[in-house]
Structures are given as structure tokens and as C-alpha cells.
Protein backbone atom coordinates (compact mmCIF):
# COMPACT_ATOMS: atom_id res chain seq x y z
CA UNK A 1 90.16 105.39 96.42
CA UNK A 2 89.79 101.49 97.33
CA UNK A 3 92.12 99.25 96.14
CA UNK A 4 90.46 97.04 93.65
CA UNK A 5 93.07 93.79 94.30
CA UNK A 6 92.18 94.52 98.36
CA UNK A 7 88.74 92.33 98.20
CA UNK A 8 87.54 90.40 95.64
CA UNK A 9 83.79 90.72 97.74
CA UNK A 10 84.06 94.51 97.47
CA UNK A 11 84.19 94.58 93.36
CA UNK A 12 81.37 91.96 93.39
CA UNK A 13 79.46 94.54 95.88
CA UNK A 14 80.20 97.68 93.15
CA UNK A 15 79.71 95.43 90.32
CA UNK A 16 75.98 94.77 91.66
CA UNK A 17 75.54 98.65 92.28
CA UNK A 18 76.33 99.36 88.72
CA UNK A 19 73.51 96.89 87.82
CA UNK A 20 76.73 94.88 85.67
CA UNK A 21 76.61 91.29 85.31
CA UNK A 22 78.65 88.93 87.74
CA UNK A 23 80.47 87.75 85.26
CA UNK A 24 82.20 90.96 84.80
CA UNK A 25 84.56 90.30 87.89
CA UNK A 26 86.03 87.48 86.34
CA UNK A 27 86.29 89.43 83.24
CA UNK A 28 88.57 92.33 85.25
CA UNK A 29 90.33 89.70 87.03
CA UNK A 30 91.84 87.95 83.81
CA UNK A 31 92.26 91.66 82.53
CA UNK A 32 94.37 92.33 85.59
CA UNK A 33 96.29 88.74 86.37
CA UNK A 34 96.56 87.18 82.63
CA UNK A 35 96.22 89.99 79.94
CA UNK A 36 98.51 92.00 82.61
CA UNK A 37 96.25 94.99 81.84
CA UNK A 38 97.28 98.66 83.42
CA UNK A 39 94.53 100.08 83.54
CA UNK A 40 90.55 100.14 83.09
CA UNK A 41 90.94 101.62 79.80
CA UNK A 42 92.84 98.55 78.20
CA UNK A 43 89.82 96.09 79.33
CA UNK A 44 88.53 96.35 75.94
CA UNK A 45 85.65 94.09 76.14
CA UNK A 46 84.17 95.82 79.39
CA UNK A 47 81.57 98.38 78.35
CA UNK A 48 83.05 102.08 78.03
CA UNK A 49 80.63 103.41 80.62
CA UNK A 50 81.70 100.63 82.74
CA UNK A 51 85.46 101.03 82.51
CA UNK A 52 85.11 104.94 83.14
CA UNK A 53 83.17 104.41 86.65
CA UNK A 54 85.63 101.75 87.70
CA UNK A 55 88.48 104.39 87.13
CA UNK A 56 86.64 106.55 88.80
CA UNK A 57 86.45 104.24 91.64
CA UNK A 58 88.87 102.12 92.63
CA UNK A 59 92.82 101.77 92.06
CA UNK A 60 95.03 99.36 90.52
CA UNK A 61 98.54 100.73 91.81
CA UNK A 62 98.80 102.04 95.15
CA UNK A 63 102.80 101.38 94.81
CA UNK A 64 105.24 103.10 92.91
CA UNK A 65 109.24 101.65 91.80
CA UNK A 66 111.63 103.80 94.14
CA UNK A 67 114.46 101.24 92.87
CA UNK A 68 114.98 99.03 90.07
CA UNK A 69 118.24 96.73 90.04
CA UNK A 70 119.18 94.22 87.77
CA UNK A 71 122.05 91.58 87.92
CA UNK A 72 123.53 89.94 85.04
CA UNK A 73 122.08 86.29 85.77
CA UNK A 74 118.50 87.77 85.67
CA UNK A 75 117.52 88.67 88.96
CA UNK A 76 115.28 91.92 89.32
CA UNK A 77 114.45 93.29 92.54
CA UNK A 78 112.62 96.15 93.02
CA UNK A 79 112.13 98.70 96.17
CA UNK A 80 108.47 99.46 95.91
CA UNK A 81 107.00 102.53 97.47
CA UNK A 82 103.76 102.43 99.38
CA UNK A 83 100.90 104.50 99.59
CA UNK A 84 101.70 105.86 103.08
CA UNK A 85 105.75 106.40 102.28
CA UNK A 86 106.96 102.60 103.60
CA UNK A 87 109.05 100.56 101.25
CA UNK A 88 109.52 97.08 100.71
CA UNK A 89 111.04 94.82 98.25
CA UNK A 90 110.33 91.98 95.97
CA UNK A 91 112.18 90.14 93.51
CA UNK A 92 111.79 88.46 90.05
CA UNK A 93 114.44 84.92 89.93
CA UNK A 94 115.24 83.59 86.37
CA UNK A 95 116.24 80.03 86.58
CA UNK A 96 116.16 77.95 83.53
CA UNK A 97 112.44 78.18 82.70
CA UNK A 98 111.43 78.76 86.23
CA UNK A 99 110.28 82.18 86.67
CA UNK A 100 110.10 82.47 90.34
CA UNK A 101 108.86 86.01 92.70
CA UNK A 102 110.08 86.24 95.87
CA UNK A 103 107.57 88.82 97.85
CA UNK A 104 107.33 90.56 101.26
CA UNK A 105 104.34 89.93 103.73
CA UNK A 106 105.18 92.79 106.06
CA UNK A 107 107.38 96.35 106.24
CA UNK A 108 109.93 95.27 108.51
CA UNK A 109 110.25 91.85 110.19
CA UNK A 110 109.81 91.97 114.31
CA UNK A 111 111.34 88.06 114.89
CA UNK A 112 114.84 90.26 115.70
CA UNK A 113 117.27 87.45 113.56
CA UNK A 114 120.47 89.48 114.00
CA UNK A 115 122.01 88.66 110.74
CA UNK A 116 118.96 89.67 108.70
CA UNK A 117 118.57 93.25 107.48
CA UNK A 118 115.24 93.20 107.19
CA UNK A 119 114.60 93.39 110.87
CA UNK A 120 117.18 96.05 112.16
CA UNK A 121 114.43 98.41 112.47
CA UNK A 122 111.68 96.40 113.70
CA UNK A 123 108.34 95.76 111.76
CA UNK A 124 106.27 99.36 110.98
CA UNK A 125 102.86 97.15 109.95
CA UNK A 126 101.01 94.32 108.35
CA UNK A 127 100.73 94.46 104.46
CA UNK A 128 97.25 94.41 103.13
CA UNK A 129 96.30 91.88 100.92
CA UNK A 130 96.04 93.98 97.89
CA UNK A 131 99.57 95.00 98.79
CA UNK A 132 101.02 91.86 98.59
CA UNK A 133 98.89 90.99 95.57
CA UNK A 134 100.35 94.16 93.99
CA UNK A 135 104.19 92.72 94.47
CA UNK A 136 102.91 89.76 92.41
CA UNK A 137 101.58 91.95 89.13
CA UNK A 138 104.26 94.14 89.27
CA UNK A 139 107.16 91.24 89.17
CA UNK A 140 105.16 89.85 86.40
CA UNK A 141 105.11 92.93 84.19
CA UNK A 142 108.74 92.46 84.20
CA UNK A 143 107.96 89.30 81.84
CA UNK A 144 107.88 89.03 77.92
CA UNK A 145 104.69 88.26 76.83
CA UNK A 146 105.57 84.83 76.16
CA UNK A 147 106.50 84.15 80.18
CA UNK A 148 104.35 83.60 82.79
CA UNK A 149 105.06 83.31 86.40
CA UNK A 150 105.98 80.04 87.82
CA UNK A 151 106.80 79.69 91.53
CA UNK A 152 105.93 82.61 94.27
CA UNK A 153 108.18 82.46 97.40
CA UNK A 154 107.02 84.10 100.68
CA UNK A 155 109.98 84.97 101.44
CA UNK A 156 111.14 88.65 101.23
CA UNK A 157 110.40 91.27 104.27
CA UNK A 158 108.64 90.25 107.05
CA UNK A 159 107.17 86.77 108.74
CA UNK A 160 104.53 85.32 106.95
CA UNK A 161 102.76 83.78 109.75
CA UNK A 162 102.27 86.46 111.34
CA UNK A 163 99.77 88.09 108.70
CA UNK A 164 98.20 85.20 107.64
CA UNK A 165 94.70 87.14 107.74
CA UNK A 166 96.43 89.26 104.64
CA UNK A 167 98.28 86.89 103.14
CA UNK A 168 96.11 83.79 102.58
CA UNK A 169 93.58 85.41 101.09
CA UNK A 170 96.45 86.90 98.69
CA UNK A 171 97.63 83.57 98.03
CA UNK A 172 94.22 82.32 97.34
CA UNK A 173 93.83 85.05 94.12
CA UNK A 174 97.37 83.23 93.14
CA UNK A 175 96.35 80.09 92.73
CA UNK A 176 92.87 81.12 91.02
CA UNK A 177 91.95 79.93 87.28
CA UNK A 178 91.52 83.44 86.96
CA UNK A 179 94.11 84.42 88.80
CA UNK A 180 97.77 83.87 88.29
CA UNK A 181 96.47 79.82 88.05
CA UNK A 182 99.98 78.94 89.91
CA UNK A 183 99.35 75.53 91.66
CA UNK A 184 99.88 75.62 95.43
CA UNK A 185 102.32 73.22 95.62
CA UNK A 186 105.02 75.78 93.72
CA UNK A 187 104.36 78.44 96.24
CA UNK A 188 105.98 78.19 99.48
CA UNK A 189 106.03 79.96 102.71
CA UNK A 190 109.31 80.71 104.63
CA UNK A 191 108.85 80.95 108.26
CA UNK A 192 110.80 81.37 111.54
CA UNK A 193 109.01 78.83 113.04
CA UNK A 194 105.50 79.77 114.75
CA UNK A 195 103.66 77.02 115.93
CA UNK A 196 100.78 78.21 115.62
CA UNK A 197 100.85 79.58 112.47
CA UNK A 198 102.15 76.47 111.06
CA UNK A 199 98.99 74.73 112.87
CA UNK A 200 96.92 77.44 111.22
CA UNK A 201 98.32 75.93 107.74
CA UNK A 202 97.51 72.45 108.57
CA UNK A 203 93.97 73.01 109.56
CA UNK A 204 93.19 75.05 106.75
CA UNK A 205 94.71 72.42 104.48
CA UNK A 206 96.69 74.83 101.85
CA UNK A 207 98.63 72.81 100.65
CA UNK A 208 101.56 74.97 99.84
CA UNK A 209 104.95 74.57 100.42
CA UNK A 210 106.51 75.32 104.30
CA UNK A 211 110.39 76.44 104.58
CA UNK A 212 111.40 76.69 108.16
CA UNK A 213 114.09 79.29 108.87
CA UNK A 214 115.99 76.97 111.11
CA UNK A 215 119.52 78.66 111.25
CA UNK A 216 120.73 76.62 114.51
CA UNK A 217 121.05 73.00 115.51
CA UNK A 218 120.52 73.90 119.00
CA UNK A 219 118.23 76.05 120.98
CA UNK A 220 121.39 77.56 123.02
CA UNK A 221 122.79 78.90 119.37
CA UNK A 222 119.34 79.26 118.18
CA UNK A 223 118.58 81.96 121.00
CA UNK A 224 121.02 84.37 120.27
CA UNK A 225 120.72 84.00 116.39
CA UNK A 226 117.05 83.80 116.50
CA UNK A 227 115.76 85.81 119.37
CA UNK A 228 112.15 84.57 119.28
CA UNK A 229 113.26 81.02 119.87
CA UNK A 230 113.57 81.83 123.27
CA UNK A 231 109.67 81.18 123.92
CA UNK A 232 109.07 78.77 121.08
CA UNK A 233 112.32 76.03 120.91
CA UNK A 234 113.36 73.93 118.44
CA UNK A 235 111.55 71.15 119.66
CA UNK A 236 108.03 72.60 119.21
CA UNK A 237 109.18 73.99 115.69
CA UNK A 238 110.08 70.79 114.78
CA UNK A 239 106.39 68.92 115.64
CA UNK A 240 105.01 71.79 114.32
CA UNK A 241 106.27 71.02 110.74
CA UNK A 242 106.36 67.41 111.54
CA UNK A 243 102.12 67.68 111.50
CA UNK A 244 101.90 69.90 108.57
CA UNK A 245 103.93 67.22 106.91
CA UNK A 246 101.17 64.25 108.08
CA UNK A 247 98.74 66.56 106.89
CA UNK A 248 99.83 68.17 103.46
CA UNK A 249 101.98 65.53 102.41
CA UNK A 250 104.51 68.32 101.34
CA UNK A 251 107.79 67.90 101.75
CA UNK A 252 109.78 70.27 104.38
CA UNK A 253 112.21 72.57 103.69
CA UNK A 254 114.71 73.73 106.15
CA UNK A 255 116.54 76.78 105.77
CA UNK A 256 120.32 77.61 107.23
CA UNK A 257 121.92 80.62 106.74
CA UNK A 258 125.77 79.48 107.39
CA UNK A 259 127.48 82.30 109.19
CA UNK A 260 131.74 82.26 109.36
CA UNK A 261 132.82 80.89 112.72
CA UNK A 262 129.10 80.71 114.30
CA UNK A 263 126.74 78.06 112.90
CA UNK A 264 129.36 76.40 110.42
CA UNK A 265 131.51 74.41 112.66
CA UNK A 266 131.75 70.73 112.43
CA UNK A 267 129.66 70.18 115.70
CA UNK A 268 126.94 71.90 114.69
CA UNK A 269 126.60 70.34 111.05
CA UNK A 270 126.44 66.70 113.04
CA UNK A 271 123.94 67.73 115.18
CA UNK A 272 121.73 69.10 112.29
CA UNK A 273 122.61 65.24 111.00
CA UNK A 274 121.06 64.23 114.17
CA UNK A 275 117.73 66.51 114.43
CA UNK A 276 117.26 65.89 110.44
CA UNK A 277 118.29 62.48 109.36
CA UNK A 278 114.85 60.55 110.08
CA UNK A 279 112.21 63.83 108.42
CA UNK A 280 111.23 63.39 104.71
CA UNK A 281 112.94 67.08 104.71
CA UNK A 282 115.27 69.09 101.92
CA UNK A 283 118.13 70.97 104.23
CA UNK A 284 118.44 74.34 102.10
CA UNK A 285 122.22 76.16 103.23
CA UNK A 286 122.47 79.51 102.46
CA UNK A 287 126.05 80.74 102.51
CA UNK A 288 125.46 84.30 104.14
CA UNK A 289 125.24 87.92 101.75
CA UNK A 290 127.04 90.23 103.78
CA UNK A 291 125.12 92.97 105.34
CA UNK A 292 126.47 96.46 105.32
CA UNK A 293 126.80 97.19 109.20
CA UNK A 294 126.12 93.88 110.78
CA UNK A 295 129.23 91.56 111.65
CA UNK A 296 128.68 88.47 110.07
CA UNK A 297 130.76 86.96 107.37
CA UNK A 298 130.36 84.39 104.53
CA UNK A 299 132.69 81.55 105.43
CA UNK A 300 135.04 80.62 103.37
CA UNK A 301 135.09 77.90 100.65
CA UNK A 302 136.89 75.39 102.94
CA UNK A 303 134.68 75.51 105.73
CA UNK A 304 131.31 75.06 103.31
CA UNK A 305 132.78 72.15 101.71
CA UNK A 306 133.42 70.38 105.10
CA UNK A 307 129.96 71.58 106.43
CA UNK A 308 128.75 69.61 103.70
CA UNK A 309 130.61 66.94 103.50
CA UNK A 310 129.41 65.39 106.97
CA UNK A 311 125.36 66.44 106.02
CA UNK A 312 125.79 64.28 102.79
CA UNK A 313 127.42 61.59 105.12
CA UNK A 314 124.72 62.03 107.39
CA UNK A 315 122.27 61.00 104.44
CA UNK A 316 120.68 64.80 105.02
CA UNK A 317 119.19 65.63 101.71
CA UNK A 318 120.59 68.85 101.04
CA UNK A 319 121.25 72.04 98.85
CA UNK A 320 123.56 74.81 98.68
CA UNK A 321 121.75 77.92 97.40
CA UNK A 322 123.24 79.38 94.15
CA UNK A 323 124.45 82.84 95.16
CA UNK A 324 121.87 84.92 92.89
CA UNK A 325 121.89 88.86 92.42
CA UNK A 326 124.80 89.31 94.73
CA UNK A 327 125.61 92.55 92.90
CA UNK A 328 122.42 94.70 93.77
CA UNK A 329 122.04 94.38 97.22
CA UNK A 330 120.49 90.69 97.15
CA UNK A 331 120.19 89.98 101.05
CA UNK A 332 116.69 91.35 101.96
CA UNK A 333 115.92 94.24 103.30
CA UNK A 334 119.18 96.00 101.55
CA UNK A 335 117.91 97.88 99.49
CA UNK A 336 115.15 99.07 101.87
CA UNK A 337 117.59 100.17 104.19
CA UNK A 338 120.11 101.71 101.44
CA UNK A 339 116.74 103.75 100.27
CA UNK A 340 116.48 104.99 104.75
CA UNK A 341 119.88 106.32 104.85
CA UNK A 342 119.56 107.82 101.77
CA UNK A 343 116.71 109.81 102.53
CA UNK A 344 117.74 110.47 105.88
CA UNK A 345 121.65 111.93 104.74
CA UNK A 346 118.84 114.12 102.57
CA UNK A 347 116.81 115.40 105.63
């Protein structure tokens, strides 16, 4: 059956065949995004007749939870099943009031960063927008009553600008009065850095929030951390984000994974002083979650401290991410890959 978060067109379309007023797609949508309704039965103030031919024809949950962890500072992630046996994952933050979902745009990640475990196999496909719409009413059905969602962070599996077809239109049902009404400028997007994606973003005018995975001060470094860099470099990146900055007036983000002995050392933190110092720009450090399998280390308290010592001395603003859910597999793409060998030690 069709996926009634897919197309917002499409319910209008079957809405009309029934001969039902317009008015009753705004009435499912709040059912769906606000009253956090699960299914057409609860829609109490749709007709009966109504509410039994929409069961009848379309879905609300094409996923179903293959894991559910839970840390003691509130994180929740969850490993969500798709309709055609893929798996990502998505995760609810707790943070004061904040109530922040992190969410997946693809199954897999193809931009090859050899730290990350998301992309160790590759990307399998695009997710459709109802998919990634899904990720958003499942994380909120996590929340009391009381709670609402605050902040959405493209962030999990996969690079955003690469499925921007899927996900702005996603994106677009978050921000809606009668959708989750979150206000673009608490959603970001975390990319690797695609120019034209990030062009894509300017001309459109969204608004939202842009995170560049930078990861390297150099394109040398950058190249073997960050395969794709090789036909893009840092210098492009940087103009890139440097015009969606004239254009949104948002303020960039810069992400940096700090890996033990690789991108930590004092040479690289004073070049990032160098490429950094003049952007409005936050510098987000994120000491590195171990990855079952993979090399890389989490350096040691010493060598953050100095690293940021000389970006504070540089004038950089920057942040060191709070290590969150550290106990259930909180590096993305874990628990994906966990689920893999599982089933495959089952084969």
C-alpha cells in the first residue's frame, strides 16, 4: 500500500476521489504530527467511513524497531527496519529541555570517511521521503505527552546532500504549522562538504542550519580521512559555506572528529586557527567513539586539552561535544552493523 507520509499531493489526490473536503488533509496531518495518532482509527473526528477507506489504503508505518537502546543520560537510539529488510538508525537526545532527533537520509553513506561506521559497506539507496519523515514520528512517540520535539539534526546514516530530492521535501512537513511546526533555524544539516548541494541550499533559501564535516585542516590529511575530498578540496568547501552564509545569514558549523595521533596534533589545530579565525563559524570537536574493527582511537585527555587550548588562543569559537550514549553503540552506523553480523553469524 502507499505510504501516506510519502506525498502530501497524493492524499490530497485520494482525498478528492473520496469526494472529502480539503480540509481533511490538514485534519490527518495534525492527527499524525501533533496528536501523534497510530492509526486511522484514533482520528476521531474524521468520519468512520472515511477512516476505514484510508486504512484500507495507505500506510502509516512501513518501519518496524529491530533495536531499542537506552543510556542513562537519556539518549534513545533505535535500529529501524525497512520495508525491503535495510536498517538504519535514528536517535532521540535529551538535553536540558532540548529534545533533539538525530535522523538518517540514506542506508549506508558512499563519501568512504574511514573512521565512520556508517560507510564501511557503502550506501545500498536513497531514503524516501516518507522514510525519513517516519524516523521523525517514531523518535517523537518516545516523548511524554507533555514534550514535543525541539531540534532535528540531519545527521545520522548517510549524506544529506546527496538526497536532497527526498529530504527537503521531508524537511518541509517539519517545519509545517501542521506539521511538527519546528522552525528551520533549529534544524540543521551535516554535510561532507558538496558544493553543489550546499549551492542547492542557498538558492532555495531554507534557511536551516549547515554543519560541515570538516575533519582536516589540510587537503593532504583531508584526502586520506575524507576520500571524496580528493575532487572537491577544502578550498571550494569553504566558499561553498562561505555563500550560504551571505545568503541565510546562519551561522556555520564546522565539525572535527579528533582522532589519537592523526588530526589532533598541535600543527594541525593552528592551521584550523588559520582557515577559521576570520568566518562567523562555531568549530564543533568531536572526540572520536571507537568503532569496533576500525583503528582509530579517542586521544587522550592531555592531547584534547592542548588541541584546545591553541583554538581558544586562536579566538576560534569552539565546542567540545559532550560524549552522549557512549554505552549503546553511540557512533553511527553501530548498531546497524552490530544488527549485519548478527544476522549473518545466523545464516
Amino acid at each position: 500500500m502507499p505510504h501516506i507520509l510519502e506525498s502530501q499531493s497524493a492524499l490530497a489526490t485520494w482525498l478528492a476521489g473520496q469526494r472529502a473536503p480539503a480540509f481533511r488533509a490538514q485534519q490527518i496531518q495534525r492527527w499524525l504530527f501533533q496528536s501523534r495518532a497510530a492509526a486511522f482509527a484514533e482520528m476521531s473526528d474524521l468520519p468512520q467511513s472515511l477512516r476505514e477507506s484510508a486504512a484500507a489504503e495507505f500506510d502509516i508505518w512501513t518501519t518496524t524497531t529491530a533495536a531499542h537502546q537506552k543510556s542513562k543520560d537519556g539518549t534513545e537510539k533505535l535500529l529501524l527496519r525497512l520495508s525491503d529488510g535495510k536498517a538504519v538508525e535514528c536517535v532521540l537526545l535529551r538535553d536540558a529541555a532540548r529534545r533533539t532527533i538525530c535522523i538518517s537520509s540514506q542506508v549506508g553513506c558512499a563519501m568512504g570517511c574511514v573512521f565512520c561506521a556508517s560507510g564501511l559497506d557503502g550506501v545500498d539507496r536513497n531514503l524516501t521521503t516518507g522514510e525519513i519523515i517516519e524516523q521523525m514520528l517514531v523518535l517523537q512517540r518516545l516523548l511524554p505527552e507533555d514534550e514535543r520535539l525541539s531540534h532535528i539534526v540531519v545527521m545520522g546514516m548517510g549524506e544529506p546532500l546527496a538526497n536532497l530530492d527526498n529530504l527537503l521535501p521531508a524537511l518541509d512537513v517539519a517545519t509545517s504549522k501542521d506539521g511538527l511546526g519546528i522552525s528551520a533555524r533549529r534544524i540543521t544539516i551535516s554535510t561532507v562538504g558538496l558544493p553543489p548541494g550546499i549551492h542547492q541550499l542557498a538558492e532555495l533559501n531554507t534557511r536551516f542550519q549547515l554543519a560541515v564535516s570538516l575533519h582536516a585542516p589540510n587537503d593532504e590529511l583531508r584526502n586520506e580521512l575524507v576520500p571524496v575530498n580528493k575532487k572537491i578540496g577544502i578550498q571550494a568547501i569553504l566558499a561553498a559555506a562561505d555563500h550560504y552564509f551571505d545568503v541565510s545569514s546562519r551561522r556555520l558549523t564546522f565539525e572535527y572528529v579528533l582522532l589519537d595521533q592523526i588530526n589532533d596534533q598541535i600543527v594541525h589545530a593552528q592551521q584550523l586557527v588559520r582557515l577559521l579565525q576570520h568566518r562567523n563559524a562555531l568549530l564543533n570537536v568531536i572526540p572520536y567513539n571507537q568503532v569496533a574493527g576500525l583503528p582509530y582511537k579517542r586521544p587522550s585527555q592531555n592531547s584534547i586539552m592542548r588541541f584546545r587550548d591553541i583554538l581558544e588562543a586562536g579566538n576560534i569559537n569552539v565546542q567540545f561535544r559532550q560524549l552522549k550514549g557512549n554505552e549503546i553503540d553511540a557512533a553511527c552506523g553501530q548498531l546497524r552493523r552490530k544488527s549485519v553480523e548478527i544476522q549473518q553469524i545466523g545464516d
